[in-house]
C-alpha atoms as a PDB file:
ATOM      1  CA  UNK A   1      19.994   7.152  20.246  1.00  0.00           C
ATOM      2  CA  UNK A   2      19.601  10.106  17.651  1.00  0.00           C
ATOM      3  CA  UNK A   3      16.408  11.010  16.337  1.00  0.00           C
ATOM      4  CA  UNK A   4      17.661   9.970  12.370  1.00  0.00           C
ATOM      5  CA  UNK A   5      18.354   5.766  14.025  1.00  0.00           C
ATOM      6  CA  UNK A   6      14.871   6.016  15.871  1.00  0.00           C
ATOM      7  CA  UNK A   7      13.345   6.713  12.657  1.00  0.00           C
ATOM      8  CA  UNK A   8      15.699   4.424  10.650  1.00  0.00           C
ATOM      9  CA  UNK A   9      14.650   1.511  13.298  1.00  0.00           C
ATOM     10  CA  UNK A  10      11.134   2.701  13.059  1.00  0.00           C
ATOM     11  CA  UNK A  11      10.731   2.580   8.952  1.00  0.00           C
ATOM     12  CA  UNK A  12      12.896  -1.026   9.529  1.00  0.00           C
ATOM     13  CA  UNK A  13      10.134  -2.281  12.169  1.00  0.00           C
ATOM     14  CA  UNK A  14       7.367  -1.051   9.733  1.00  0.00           C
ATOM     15  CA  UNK A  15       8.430  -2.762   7.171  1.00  0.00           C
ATOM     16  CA  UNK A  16       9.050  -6.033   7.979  1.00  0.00           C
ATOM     17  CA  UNK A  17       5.475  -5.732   9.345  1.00  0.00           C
ATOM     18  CA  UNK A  18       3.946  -5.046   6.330  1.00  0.00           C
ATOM     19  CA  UNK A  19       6.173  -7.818   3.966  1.00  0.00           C
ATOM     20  CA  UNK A  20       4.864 -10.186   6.296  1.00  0.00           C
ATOM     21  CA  UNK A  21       0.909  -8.757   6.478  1.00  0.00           C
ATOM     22  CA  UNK A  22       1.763  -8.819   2.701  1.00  0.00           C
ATOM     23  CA  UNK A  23       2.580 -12.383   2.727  1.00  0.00           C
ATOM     24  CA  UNK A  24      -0.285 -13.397   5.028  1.00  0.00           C
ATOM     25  CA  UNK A  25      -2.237 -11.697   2.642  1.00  0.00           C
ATOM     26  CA  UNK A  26      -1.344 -13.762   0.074  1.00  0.00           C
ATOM     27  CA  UNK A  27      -1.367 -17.034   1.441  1.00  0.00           C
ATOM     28  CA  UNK A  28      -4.909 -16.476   2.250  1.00  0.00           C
ATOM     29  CA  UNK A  29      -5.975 -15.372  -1.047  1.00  0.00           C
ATOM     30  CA  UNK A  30      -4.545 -17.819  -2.724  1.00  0.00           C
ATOM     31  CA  UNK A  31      -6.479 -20.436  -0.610  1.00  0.00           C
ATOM     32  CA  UNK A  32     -10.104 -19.062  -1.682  1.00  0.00           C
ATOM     33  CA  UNK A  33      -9.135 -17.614  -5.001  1.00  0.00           C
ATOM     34  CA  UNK A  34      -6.382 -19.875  -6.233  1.00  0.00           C
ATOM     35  CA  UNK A  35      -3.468 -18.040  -7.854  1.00  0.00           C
ATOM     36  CA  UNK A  36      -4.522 -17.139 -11.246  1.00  0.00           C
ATOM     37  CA  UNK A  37      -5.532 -13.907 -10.901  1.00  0.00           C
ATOM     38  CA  UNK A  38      -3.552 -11.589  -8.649  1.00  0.00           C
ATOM     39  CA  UNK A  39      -5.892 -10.378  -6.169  1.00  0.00           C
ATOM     40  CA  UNK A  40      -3.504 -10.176  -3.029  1.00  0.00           C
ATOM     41  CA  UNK A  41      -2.120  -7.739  -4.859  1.00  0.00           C
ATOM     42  CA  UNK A  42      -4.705  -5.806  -6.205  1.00  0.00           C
ATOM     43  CA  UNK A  43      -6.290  -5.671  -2.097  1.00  0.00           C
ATOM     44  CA  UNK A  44      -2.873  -4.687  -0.876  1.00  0.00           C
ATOM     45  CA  UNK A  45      -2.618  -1.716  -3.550  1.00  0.00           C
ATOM     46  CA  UNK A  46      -6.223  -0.691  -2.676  1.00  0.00           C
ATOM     47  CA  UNK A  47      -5.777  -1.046   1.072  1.00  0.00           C
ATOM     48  CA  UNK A  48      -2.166   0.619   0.926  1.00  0.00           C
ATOM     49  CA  UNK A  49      -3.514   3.609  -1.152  1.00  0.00           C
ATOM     50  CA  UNK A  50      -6.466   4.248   1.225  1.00  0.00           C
ATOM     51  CA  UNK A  51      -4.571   3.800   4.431  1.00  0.00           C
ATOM     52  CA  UNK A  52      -1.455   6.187   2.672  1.00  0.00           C
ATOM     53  CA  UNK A  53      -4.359   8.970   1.606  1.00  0.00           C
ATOM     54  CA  UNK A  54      -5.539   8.804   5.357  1.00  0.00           C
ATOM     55  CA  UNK A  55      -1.807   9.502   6.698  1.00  0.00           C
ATOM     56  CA  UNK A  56      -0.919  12.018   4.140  1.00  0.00           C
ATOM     57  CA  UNK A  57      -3.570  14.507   5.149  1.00  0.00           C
ATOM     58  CA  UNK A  58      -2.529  18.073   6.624  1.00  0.00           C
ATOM     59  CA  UNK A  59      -3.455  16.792   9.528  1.00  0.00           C
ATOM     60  CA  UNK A  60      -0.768  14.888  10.083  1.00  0.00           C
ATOM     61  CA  UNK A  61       1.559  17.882   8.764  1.00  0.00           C
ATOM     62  CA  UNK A  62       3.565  18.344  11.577  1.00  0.00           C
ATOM     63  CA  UNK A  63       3.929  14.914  12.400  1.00  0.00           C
ATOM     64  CA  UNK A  64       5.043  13.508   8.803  1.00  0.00           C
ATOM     65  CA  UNK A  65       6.970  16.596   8.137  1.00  0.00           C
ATOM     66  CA  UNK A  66       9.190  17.275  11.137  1.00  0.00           C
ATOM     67  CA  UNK A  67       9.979  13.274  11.334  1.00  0.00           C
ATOM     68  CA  UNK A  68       7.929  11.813  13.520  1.00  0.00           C
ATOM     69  CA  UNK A  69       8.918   8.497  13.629  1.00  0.00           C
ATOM     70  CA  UNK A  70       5.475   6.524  13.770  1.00  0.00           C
ATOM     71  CA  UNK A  71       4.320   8.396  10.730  1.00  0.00           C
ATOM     72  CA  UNK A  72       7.636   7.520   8.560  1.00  0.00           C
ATOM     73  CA  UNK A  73       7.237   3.765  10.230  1.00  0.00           C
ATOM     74  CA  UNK A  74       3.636   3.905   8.838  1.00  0.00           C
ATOM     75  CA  UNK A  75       4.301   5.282   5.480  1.00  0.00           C
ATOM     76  CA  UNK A  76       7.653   4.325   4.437  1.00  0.00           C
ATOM     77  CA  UNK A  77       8.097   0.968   6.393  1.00  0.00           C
ATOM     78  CA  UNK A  78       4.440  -0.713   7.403  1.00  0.00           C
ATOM     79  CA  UNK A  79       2.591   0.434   3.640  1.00  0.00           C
ATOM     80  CA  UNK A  80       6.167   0.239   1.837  1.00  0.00           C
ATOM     81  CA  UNK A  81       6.320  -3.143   2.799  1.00  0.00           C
ATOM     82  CA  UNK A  82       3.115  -4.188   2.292  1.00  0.00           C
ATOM     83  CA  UNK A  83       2.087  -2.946  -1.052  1.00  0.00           C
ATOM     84  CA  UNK A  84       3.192  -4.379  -4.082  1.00  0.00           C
ATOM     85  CA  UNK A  85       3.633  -2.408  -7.367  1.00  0.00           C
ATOM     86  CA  UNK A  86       6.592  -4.382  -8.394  1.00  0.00           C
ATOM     87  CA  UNK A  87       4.878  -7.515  -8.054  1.00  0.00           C
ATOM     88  CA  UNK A  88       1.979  -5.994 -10.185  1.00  0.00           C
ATOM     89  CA  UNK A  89       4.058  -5.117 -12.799  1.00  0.00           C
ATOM     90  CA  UNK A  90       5.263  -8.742 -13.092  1.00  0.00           C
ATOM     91  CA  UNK A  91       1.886 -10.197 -12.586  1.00  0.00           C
ATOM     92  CA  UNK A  92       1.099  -7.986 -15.605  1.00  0.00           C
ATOM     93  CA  UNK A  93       4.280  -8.909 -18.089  1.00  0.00           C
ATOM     94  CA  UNK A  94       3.061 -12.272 -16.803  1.00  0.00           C
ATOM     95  CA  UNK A  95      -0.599 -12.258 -18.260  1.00  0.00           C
ATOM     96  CA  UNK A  96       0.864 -10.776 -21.745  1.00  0.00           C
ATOM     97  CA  UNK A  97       3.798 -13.516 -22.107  1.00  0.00           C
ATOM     98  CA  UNK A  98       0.663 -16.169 -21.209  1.00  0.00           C
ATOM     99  CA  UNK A  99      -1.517 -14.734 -24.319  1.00  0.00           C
ATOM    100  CA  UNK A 100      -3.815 -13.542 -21.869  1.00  0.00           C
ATOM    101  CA  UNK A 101      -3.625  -9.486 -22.724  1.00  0.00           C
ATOM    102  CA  UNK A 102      -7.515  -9.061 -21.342  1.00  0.00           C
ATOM    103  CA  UNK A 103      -6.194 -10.647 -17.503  1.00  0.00           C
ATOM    104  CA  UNK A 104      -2.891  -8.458 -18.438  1.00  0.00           C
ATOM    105  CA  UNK A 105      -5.452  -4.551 -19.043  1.00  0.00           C
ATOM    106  CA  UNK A 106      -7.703  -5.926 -15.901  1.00  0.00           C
ATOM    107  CA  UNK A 107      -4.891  -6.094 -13.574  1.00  0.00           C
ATOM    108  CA  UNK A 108      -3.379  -2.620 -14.890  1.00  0.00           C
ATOM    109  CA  UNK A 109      -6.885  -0.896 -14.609  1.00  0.00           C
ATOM    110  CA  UNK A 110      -8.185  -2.389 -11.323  1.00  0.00           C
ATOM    111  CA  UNK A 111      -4.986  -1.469  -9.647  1.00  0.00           C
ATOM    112  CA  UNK A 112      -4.523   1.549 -10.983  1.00  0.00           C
ATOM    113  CA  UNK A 113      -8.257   3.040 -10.953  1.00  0.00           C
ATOM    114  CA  UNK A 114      -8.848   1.401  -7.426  1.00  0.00           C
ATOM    115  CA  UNK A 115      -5.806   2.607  -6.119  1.00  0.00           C
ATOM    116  CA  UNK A 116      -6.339   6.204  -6.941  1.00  0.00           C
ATOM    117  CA  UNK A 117      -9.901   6.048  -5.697  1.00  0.00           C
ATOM    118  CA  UNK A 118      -8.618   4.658  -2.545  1.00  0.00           C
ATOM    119  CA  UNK A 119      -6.287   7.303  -1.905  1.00  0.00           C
ATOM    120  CA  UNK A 120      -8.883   9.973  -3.229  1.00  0.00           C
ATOM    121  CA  UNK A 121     -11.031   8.112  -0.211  1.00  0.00           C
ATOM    122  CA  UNK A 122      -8.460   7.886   2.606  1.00  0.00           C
ATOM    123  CA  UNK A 123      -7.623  11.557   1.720  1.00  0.00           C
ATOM    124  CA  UNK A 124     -11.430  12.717   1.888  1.00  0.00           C
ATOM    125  CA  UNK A 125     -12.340  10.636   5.187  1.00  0.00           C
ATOM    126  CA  UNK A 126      -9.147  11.712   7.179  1.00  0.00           C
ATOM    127  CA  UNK A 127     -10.630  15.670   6.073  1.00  0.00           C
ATOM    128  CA  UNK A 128     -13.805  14.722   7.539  1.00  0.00           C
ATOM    129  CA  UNK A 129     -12.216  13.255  10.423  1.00  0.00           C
ATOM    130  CA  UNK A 130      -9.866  15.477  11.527  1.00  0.00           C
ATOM    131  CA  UNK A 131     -11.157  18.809   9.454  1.00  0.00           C
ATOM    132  CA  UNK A 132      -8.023  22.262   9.428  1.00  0.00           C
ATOM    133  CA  UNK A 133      -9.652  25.482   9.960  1.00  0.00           C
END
């Protein structure tokens, strides 16, 4: 099997692990928080930013860049599939159509402030961890 179907398999494998984390993730925070507010989404963002800004490092240079498959199975399929900026985008249209414009800024600032402190995070801790030169 070529390298380009490993990787294509890979990403595929990733993937449908992280629609389904995605959907566990939901189903259990809907049970303690109901559905009103969506914060599956918002700890999938988070998590997914983090865990992408702890991949991305130069570290992991050789790996993401010359195709390793794990990497592109982490990144593109596993995080791909389990974040959810599509869904926040809808959860968002969804809070203005409702009247509810203050649930509708929230969601937009949570996500996106969270998210890029995440990924500042993940970047910083995988330096630490695994520091070039």
């Amino acid at each position: 099997m070529s390298e380009s179907w490993i990787r294509l398999a890979a990403i595929a494998a990733g993937g449908a692990l992280g629609a389904t984390m995605r959907y566990g993730v939901g189903v259990v925070c809907a049970g303690l928080w109901g559905d009103k507010f969506g914060v599956a989404t918002l700890l999938v963002n988070v998590t997914g930013c983090f865990v992408l800004g702890l991949l991305m490092h130069d570290a992991w240079a050789p790996i993401s860049r010359g195709g390793g498959a794990w990497h592109a199975a982490a990144t593109v399929g596993l995080l791909g599939g389990l974040t959810t900026f599509s869904t926040f985008g809808y959860q968002t249209i969804r809070h203005l159509d409702a009247g509810e414009p203050l649930l509708a800024v929230a969601n937009v600032g949570l996500n996106v402030t969270l998210g890029l402190v995440a990924a500042a995070a993940g970047l910083a801790l995988s330096r630490q961890w695994w520091p070039i030169g």
